[in-house]
Protein backbone atom coordinates (compact mmCIF):
# COMPACT_ATOMS: atom_id res chain seq x y z
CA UNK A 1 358.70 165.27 336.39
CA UNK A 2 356.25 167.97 336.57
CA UNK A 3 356.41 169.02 333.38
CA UNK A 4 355.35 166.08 331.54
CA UNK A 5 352.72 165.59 334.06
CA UNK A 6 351.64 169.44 332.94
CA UNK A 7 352.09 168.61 329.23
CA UNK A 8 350.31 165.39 330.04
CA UNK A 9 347.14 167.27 331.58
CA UNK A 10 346.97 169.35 328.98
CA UNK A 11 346.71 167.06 326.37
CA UNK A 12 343.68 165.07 328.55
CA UNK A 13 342.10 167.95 329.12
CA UNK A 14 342.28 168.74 325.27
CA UNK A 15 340.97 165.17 324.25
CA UNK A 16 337.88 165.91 326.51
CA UNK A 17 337.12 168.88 325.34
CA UNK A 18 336.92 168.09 321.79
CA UNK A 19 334.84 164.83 322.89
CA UNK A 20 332.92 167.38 325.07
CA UNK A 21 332.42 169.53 322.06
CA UNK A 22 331.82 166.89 319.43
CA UNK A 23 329.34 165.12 321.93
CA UNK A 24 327.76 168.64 322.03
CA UNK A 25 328.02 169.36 318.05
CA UNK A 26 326.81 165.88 316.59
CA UNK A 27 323.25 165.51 315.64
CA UNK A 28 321.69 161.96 314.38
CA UNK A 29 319.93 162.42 311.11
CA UNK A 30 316.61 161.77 310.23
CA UNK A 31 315.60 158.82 307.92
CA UNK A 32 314.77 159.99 304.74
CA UNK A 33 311.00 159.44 302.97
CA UNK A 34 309.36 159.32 299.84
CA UNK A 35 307.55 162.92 298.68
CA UNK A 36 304.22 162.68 299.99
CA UNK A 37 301.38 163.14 297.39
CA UNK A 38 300.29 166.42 296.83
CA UNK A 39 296.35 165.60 297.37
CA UNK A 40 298.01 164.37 300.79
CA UNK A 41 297.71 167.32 302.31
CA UNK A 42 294.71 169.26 303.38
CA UNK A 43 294.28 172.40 301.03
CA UNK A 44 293.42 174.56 304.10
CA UNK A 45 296.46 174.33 305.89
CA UNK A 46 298.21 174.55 302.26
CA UNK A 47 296.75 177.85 302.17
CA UNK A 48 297.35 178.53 305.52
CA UNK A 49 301.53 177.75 304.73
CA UNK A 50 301.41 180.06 301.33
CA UNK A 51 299.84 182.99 303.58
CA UNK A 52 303.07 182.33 306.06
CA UNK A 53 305.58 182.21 303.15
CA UNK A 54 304.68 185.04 302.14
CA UNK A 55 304.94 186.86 305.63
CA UNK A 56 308.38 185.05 305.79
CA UNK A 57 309.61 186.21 302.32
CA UNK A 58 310.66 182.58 301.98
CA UNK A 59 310.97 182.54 298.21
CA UNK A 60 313.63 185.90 298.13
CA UNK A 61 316.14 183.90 299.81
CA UNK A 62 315.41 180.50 298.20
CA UNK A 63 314.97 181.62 294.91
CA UNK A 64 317.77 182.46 292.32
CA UNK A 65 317.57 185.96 290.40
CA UNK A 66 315.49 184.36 287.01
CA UNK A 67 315.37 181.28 288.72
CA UNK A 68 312.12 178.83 289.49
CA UNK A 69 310.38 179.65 292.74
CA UNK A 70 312.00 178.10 296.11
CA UNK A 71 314.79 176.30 294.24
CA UNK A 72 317.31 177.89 295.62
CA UNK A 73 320.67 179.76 294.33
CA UNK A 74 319.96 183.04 295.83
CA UNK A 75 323.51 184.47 296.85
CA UNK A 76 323.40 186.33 300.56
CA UNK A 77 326.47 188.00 300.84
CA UNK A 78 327.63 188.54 304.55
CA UNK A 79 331.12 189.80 306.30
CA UNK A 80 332.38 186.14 306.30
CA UNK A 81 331.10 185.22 302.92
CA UNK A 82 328.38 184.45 300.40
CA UNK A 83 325.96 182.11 301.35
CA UNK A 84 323.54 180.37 298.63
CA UNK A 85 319.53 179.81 300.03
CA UNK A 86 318.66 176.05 299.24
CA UNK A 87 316.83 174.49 296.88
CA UNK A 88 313.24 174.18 299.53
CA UNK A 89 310.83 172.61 296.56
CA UNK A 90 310.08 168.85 296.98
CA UNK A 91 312.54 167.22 294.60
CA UNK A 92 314.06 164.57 296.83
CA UNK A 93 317.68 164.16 295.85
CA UNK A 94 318.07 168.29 295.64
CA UNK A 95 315.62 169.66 297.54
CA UNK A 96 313.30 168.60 301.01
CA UNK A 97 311.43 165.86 299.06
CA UNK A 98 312.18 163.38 301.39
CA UNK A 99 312.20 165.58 304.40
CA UNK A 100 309.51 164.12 307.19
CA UNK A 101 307.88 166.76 309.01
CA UNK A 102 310.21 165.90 312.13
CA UNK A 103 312.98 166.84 310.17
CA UNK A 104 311.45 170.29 308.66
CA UNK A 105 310.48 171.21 312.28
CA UNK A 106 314.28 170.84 313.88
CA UNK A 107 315.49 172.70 310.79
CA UNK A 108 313.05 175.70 311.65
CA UNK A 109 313.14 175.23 315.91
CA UNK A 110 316.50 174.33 315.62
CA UNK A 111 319.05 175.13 313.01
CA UNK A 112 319.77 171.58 311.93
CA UNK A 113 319.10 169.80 308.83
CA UNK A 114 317.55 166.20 308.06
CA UNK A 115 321.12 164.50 307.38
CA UNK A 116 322.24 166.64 311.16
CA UNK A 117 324.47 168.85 309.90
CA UNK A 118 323.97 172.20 311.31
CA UNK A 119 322.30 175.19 309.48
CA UNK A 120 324.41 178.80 309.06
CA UNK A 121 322.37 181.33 310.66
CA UNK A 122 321.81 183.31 306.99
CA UNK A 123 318.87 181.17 307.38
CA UNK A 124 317.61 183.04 310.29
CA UNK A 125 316.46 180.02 312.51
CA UNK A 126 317.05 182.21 315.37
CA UNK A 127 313.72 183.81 314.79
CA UNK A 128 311.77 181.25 313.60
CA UNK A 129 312.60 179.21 317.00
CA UNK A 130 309.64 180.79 317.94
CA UNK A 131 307.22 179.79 315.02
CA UNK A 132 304.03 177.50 316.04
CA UNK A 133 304.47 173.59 315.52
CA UNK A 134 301.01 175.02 314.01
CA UNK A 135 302.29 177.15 311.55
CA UNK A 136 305.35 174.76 310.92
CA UNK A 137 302.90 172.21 309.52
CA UNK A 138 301.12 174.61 307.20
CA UNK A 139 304.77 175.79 305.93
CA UNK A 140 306.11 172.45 305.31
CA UNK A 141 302.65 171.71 303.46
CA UNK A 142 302.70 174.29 301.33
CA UNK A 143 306.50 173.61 300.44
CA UNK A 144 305.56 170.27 299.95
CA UNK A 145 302.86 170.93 297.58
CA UNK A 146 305.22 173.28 295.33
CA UNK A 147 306.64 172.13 291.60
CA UNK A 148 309.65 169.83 291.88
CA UNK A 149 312.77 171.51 290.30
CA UNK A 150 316.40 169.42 290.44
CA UNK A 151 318.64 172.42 290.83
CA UNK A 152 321.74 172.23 292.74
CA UNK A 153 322.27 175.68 295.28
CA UNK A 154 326.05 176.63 294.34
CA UNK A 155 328.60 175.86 296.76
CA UNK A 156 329.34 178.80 300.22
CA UNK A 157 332.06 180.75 299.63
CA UNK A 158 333.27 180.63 302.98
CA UNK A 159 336.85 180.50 304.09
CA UNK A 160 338.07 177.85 306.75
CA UNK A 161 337.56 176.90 309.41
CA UNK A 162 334.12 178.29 308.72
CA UNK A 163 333.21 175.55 306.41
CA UNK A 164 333.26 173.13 309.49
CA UNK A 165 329.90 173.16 310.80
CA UNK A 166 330.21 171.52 313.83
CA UNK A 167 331.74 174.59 314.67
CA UNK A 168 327.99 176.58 314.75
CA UNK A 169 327.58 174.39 317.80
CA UNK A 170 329.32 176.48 319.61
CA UNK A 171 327.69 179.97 317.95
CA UNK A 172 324.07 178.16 318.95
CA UNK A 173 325.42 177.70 322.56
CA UNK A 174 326.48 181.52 322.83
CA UNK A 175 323.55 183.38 320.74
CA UNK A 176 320.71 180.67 320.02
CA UNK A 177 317.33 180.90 322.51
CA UNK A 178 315.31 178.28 321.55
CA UNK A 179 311.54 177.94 322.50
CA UNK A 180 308.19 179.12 321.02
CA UNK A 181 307.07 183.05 320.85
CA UNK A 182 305.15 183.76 324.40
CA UNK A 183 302.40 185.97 324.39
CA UNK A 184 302.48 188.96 326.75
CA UNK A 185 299.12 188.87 328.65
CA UNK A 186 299.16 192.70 329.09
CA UNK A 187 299.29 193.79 325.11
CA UNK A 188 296.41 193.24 323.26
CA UNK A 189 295.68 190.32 320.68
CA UNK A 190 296.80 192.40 317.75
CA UNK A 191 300.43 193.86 319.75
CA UNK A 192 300.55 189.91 320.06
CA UNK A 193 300.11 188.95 316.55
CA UNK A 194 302.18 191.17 315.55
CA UNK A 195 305.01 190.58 317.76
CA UNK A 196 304.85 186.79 316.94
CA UNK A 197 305.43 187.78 313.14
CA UNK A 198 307.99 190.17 313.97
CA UNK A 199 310.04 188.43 315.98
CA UNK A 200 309.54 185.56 314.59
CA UNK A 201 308.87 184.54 311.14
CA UNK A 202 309.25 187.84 309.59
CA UNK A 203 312.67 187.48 310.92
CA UNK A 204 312.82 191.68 310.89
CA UNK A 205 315.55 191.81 313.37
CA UNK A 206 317.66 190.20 311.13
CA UNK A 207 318.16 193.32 309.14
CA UNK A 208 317.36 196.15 311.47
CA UNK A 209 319.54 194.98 314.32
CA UNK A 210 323.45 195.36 314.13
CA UNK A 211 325.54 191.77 314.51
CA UNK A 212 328.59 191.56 316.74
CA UNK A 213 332.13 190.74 315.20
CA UNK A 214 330.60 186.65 315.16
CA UNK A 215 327.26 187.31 313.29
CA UNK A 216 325.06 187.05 316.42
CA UNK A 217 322.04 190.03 316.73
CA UNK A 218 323.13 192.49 319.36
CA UNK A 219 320.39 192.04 321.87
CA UNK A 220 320.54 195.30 323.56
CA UNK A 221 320.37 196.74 320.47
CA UNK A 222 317.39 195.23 318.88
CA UNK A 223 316.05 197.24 316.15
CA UNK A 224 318.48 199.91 316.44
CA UNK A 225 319.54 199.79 312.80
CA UNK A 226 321.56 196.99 310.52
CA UNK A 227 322.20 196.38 306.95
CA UNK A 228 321.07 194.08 303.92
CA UNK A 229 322.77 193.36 300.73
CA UNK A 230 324.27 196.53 301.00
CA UNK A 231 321.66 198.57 301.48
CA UNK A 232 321.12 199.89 305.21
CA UNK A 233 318.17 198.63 307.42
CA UNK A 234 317.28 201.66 309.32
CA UNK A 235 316.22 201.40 313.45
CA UNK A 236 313.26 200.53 314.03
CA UNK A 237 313.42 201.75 317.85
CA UNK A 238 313.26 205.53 319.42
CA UNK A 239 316.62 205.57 317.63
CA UNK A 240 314.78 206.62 314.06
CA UNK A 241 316.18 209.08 312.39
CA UNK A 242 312.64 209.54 309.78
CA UNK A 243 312.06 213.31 309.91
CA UNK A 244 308.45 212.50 310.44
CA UNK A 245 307.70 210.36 313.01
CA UNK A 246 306.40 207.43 311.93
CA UNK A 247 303.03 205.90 313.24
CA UNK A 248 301.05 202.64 313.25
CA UNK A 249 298.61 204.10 310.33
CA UNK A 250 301.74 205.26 308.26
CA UNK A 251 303.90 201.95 308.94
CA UNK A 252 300.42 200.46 307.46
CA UNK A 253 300.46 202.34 304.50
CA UNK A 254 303.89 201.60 303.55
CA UNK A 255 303.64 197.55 304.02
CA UNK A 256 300.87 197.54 302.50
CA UNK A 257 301.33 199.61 299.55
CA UNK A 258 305.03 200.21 299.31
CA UNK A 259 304.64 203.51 300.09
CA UNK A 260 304.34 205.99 302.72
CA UNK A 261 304.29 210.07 301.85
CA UNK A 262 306.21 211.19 304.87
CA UNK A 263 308.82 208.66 304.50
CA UNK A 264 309.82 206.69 301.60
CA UNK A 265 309.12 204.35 299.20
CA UNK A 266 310.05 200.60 299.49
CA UNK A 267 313.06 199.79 297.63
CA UNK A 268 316.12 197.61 297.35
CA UNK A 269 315.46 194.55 300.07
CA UNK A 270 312.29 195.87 301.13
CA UNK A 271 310.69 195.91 297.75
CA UNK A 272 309.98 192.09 297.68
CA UNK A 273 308.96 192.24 301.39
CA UNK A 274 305.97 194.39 300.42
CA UNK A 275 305.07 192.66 297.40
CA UNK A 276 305.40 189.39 299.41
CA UNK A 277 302.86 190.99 302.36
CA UNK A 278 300.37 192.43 298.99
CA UNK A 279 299.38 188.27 299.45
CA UNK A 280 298.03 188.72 303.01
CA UNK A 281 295.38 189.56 304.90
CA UNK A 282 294.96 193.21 306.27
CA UNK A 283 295.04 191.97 310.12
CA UNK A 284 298.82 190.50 309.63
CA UNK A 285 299.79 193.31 308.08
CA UNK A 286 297.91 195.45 310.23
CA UNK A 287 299.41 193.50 313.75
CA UNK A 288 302.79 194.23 312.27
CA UNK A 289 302.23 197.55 311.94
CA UNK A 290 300.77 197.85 315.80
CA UNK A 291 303.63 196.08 317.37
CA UNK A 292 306.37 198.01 315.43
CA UNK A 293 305.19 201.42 315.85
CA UNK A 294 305.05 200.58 319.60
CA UNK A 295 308.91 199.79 319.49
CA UNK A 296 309.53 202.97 317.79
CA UNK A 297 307.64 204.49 320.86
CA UNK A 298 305.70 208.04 320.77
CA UNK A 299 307.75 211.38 319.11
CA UNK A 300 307.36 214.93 318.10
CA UNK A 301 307.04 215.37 314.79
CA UNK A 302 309.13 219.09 313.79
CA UNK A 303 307.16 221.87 313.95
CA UNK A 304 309.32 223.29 310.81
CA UNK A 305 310.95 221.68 308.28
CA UNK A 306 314.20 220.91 308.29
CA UNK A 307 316.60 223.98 307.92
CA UNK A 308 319.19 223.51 305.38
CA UNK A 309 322.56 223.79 306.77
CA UNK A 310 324.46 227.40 306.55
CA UNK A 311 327.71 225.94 305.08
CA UNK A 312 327.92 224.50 301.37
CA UNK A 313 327.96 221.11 300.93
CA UNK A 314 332.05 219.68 300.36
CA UNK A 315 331.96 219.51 296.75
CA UNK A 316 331.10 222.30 294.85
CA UNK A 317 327.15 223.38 295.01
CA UNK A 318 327.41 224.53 291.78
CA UNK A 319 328.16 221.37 290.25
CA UNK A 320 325.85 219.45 292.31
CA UNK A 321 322.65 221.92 292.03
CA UNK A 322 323.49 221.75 288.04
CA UNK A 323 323.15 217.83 288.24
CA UNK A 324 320.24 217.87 290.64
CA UNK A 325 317.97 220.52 287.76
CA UNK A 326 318.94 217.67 284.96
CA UNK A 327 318.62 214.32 286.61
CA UNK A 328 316.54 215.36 289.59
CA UNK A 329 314.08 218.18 289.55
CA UNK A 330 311.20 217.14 287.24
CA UNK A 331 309.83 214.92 289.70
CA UNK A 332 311.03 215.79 292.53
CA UNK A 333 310.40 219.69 292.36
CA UNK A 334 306.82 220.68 292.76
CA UNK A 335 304.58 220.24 290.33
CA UNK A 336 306.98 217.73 288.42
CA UNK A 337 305.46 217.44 285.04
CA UNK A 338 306.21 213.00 284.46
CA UNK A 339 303.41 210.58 285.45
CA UNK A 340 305.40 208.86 288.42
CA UNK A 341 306.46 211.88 289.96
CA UNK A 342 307.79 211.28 293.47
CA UNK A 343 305.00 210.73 296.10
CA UNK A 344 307.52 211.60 298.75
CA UNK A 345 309.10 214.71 299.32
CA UNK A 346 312.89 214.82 299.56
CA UNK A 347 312.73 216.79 303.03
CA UNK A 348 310.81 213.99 304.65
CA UNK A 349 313.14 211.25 302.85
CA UNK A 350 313.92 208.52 305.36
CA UNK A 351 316.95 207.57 302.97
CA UNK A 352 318.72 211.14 303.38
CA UNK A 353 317.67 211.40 306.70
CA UNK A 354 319.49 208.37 307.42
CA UNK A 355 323.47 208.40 309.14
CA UNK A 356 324.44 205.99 306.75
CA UNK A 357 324.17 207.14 303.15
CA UNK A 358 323.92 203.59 301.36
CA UNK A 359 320.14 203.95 300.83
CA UNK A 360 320.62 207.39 299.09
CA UNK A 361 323.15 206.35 296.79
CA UNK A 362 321.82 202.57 295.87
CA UNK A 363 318.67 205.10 294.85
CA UNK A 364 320.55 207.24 292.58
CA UNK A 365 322.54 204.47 291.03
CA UNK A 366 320.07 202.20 290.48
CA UNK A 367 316.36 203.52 291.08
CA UNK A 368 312.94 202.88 292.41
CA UNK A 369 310.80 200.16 290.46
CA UNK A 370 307.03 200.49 291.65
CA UNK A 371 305.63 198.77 294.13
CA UNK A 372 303.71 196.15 291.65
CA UNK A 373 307.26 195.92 289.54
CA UNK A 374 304.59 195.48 286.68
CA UNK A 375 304.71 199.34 285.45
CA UNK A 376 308.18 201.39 284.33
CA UNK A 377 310.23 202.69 287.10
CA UNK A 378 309.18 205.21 289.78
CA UNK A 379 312.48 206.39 289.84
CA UNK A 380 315.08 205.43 286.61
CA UNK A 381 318.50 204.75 287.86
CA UNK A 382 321.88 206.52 286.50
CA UNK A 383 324.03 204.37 287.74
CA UNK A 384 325.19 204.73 283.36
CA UNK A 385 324.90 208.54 283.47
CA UNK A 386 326.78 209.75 286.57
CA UNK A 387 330.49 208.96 287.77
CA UNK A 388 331.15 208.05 291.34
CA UNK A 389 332.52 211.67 291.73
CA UNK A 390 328.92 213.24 290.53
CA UNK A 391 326.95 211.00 292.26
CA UNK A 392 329.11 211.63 295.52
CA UNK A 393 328.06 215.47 294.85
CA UNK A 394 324.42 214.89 294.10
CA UNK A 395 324.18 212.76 297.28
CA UNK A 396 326.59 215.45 299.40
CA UNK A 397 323.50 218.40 297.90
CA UNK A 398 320.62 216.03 298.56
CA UNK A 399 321.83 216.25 302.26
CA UNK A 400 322.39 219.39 303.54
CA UNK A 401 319.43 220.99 301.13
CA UNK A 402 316.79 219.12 302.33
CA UNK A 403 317.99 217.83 305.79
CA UNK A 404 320.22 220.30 307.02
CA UNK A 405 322.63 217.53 308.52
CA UNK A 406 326.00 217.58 307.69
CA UNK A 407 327.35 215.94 304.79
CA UNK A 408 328.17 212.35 304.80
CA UNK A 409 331.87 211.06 305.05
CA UNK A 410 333.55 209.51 302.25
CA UNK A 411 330.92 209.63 300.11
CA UNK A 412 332.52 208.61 296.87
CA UNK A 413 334.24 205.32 298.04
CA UNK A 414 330.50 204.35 299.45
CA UNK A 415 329.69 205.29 296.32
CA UNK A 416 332.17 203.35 294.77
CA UNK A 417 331.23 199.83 297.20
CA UNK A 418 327.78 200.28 296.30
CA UNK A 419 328.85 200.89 292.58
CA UNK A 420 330.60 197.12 292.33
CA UNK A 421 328.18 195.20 295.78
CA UNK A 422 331.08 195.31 297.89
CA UNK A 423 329.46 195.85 301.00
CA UNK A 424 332.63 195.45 303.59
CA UNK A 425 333.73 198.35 305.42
């Protein structure tokens, strides 16, 4: 008799857990409205949403590569999967055209859409929790004020069970923290600013913080380093590995400019970043600058340069050193004769300072455009020039000549991920 009654428990308990869960997952939607007119909106607070946007880097992630701005397509490939941004212009039966404001502001606080299906957190509503109702407004005029384009985002390519959504109920319930940024009255208005951008719409801790085995942001780890479309996102914390230390002014300089002499210049998934924050004023950028160097807290810079390591590199110098004199050493040697020669000195490269060597070889395979991406490449790629084996050596000589660290491990299969975007370990 007890066994039925156990098997018989068991099964209640099940059926109220999954109404438990379901009365937990399930989200009404939002009746659906016409497009509001354009001239319905107040062009301030349109220019107030572009001017956000643009600190958000909105249109990377919702814009396909050749595609029309904000309608979606872009593929963001994570360890479960690709995920495609949305189509964000007004058209109504792709896109948020007949979005209400109500139903843009629970998609950005959050993490649900108008119909109340719940959002993947590639769209990183985990940070923008904390945006302003304010600045919601101004975001979802702007987006309403943008071209209408019917485009279709493709379909996730996500296995089961992760195409259930209801499931991300549960994620929200372990990782989400919902409620608006909250100033801390002992930092100054700028620390403030920037910390609001930071944290929030900027989303930066969604590359330069590792994820746990479910996707979430490791907390105690914020800042301490992550990765982006296979390219690593380097700490941001005392954990910097930059062989100069870098400072408010310098942090500045490279937002602002896409470059910063002691460090690097911005490339792969930082490139659009900077040209996105060219569009804003000099206090954002400025307050972003304040509240990250003050996470990356005070340190020495060397007194020396690095010292190149006493042992040769694993694969033969003298193939390497032969490679770096043809591909490498008229800009980067001193003096280099070309008009874009490098404005950053390979022993003060963030990339080779780096203990993950994806920056340094998504470099040599592929280059550095400018900042503007209106002028030829800084830096041409030879991704058609070099085999995996070469570029391996040229990366192993970069290294220990101008770091004096030790060489990184298996350097050609990174080589070889970064060569075809497969970014799993």
């Amino acid at each position: 008799m007890r066994i039925p009654r156990i098997v018989g428990g068991a099964v209640a308990l099940a059926v109220l857990g999954a109404a438990g869960f379901t009365a937990i997952a399930w989200r009404s939607g939002i009746e659906p409205i016409d497009p509001p007119a354009s001239a319905s909106f107040d062009p301030v607070q349109v220019a107030e949403g572009a001017r956000l946007a643009a600190i958000g880097n909105c249109m990377q992630c919702h814009t396909a590569p050749d595609g029309k701005p904000f309608a979606g397509g872009y593929p963001l490939k994570t360890p479960f999967g690709t995920i495609f941004g949305t189509n964000i212009t007004p058209d109504p039966e792709t896109g948020i055209g007949s979005w209400s404001e109500a139903a843009f502001q629970r998609a950005m606080a959050e993490g649900v859409d108008r119909a109340g299906s719940h959002l993947y957190p590639g769209f990183p509503y985990d940070h923008f929790t904390k945006v302003t109702e304010r600045d919601n407004r101004a975001l979802y005029a702007f987006l309403m004020t943008r071209e209408p384009v019917a485009a279709d985002a493709p379909p996730n390519q996500l296995p089961w069970p992760l195409t259930f959504r209801p499931l991300l109920a549960g994620w929200k319930l372990l990782f989400l923290e919902t409620g608006e940024f909250r100033p801390d009255p002992s930092k100054p208005e700028d620390w403030n600013r920037g910390a609001y951008l930071v944290e929030g719409l900027s989303h930066c801790g969604a590359c330069h913080t590792p994820r746990n085995a479910l996707g979430a942001e490791e907390k105690d780890k914020s800042f301490g380093g992550g990765e982006s479309d296979g390219w690593h996102a380097p700490a941001l914390n005392q954990a910097s590995t930059a062989p100069v230390p870098w400072t408010k002014d310098s942090l500045y300089s490279y937002l602002r400019t896409g470059v910063s002499a002691d460090h690097a210049v911005a490339s792969g998934p930082m490139a659009p970043v900077v040209r996105n924050l060219s569009r804003v004023p000099d206090t954002d950028v400025q307050a972003i600058a304040t509240y990250v160097a003050d996470r990356m807290g005070a340190r020495e810079a060397p007194a020396d340069p690095p010292t190149p390591a006493a042992e040769a590199p694993r694969q033969p110098e003298g193939r390497a050193a032969t490679i770096y004199r043809g591909a490498c050493a008229t800009c980067h040697d001193a003096n280099g004769p070309l008009q874009f020669a490098s404005p950053v000195g390979l022993d003060r490269a963030t990339s080779l300072a780096q203990p993950d060597p994806r920056n340094a070889i998504q470099v040599i395979l592929h280059g550095v455009e400018t900042p503007d991406a209106k002028a030829a490449p800084l830096m041409p790629g030879f991704a058609n020039a070099l085999t995996n084996a070469q570029v391996a050596d040229l990366a192993a000589y970069l290294r220990t000549r101008f770091t004096g660290q030790p060489v990184w491990d298996d350097l050609e299969a990174e080589v070889g991920r970064a060569r075809t975007g497969d970014s799993s370990e």
